[in-house]
Structures are given as C-alpha cells and as structure tokens.
Protein backbone atom coordinates (compact mmCIF):
# COMPACT_ATOMS: atom_id res chain seq x y z
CA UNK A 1 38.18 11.87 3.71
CA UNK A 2 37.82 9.96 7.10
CA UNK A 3 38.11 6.49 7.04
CA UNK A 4 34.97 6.34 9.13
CA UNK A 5 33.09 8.56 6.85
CA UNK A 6 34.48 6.14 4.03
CA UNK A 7 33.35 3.29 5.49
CA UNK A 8 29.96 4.32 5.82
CA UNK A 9 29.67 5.57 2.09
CA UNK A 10 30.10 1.85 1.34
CA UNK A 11 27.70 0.53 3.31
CA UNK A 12 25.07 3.13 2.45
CA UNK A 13 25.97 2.51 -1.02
CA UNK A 14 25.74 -1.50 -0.44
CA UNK A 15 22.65 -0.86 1.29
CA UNK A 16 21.03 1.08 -1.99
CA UNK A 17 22.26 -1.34 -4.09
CA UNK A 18 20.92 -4.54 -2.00
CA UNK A 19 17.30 -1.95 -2.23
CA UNK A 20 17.40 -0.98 -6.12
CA UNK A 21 18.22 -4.80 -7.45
CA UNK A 22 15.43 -6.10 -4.71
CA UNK A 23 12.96 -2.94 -5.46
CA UNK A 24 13.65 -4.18 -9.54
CA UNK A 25 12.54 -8.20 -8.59
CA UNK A 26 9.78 -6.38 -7.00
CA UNK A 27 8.48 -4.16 -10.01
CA UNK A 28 8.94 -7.66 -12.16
CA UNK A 29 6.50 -9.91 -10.08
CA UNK A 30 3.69 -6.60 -10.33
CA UNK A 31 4.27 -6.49 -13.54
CA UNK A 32 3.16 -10.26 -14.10
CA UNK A 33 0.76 -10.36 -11.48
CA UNK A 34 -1.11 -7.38 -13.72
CA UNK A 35 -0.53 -9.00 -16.86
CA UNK A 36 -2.37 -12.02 -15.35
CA UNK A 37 -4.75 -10.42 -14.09
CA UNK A 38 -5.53 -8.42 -17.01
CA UNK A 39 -6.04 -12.45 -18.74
CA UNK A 40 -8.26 -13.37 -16.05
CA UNK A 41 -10.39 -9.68 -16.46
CA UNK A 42 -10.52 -10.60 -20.29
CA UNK A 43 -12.17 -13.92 -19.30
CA UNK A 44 -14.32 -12.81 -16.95
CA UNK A 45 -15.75 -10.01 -19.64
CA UNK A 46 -15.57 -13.01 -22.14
CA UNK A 47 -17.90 -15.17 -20.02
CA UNK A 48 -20.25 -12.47 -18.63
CA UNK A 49 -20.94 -11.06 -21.97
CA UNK A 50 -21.68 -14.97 -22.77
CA UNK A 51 -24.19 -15.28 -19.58
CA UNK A 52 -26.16 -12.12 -20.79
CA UNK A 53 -26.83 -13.90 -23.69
CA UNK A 54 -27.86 -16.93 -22.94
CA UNK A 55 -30.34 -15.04 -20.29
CA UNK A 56 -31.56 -12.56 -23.10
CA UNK A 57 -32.19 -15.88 -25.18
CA UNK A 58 -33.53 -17.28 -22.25
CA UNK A 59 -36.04 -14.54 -21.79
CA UNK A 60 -36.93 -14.14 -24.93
CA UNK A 61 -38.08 -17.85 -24.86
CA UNK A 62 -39.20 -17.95 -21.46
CA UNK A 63 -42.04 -16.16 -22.03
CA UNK A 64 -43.56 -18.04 -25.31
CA UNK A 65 -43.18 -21.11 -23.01
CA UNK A 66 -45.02 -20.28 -20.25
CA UNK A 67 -47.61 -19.47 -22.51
CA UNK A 68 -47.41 -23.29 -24.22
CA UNK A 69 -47.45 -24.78 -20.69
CA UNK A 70 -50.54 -22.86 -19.53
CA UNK A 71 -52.35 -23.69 -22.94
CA UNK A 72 -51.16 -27.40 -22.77
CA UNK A 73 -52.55 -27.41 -19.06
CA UNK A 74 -55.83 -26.16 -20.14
CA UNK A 75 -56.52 -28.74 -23.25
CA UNK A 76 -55.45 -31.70 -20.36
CA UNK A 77 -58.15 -30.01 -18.61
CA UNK A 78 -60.63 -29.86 -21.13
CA UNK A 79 -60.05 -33.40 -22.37
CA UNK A 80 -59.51 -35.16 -18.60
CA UNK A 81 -63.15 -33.21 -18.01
CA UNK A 82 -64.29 -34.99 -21.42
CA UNK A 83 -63.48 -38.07 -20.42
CA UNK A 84 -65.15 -38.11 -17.05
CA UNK A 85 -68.56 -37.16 -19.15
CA UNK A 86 -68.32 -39.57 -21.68
C-alpha cells in the first residue's frame, strides 16, 4: 500500500471514530430528553384528567346553584316588597 493511501485510511478512520463516539453522546441526551418528556406527558394527562373533573363536578353543581340564587333572589323580593306594604 501507498503511504499516502495509508495515511488517509487513518484519518478517515479517526474521523469515523471522532463521529460514532460523538453520534453515541448524541443518541444518550435523546434518549433522556424522551424519557423526560414522557414524565412531563404523564403529568400533563395526570392533571387534565384532574381538571375534567373538577369541571364535570363543577357542572353538575353549577346548575342546582343557579337555581338557589334565582329562588333566593325572588323570596328577597317578595319579602323587601312586604316590607314596603307593611
């Protein structure tokens, strides 16, 4: 073999190594950056199925106390009205 053509078999070769050990730190930080993700996705799932709840409870209640306001609003009525006769 040529001692040119040697030469530049070890610095393609350093070159591919330098590549595959920085192309391995690479495929380590995804891999964490996923897994945390994945956490934070878990959370997120965690507190929207909590919100839905509390807004299905909300709604569920809601209602009944609209209801209770209007009929509280209507016996102030009623007695401010009795008053003002008496």
């Amino acid at each position: 073999m040529n001692t040119a053509s040697e030469v530049l078999l070890i610095i393609v070769s350093a070159i591919l190594g330098i590549f595959l050990l920085v192309l391995i730190a690479a495929v380590i930080y995804v891999i964490k950056i996923l897994r945390q993700v994945k956490r934070i996705t878990a959370r997120a799932e965690t507190v929207a199925g909590s919100v839905e709840a509390a807004a299905t409870a909300f709604g569920k209640t809601a209602t009944p106390l609209a209801v209770l306001r209007i009929i509280g609003k209507i016996v102030n009525q009623a007695n401010k009205s009795r008053k003002r006769k008496d």
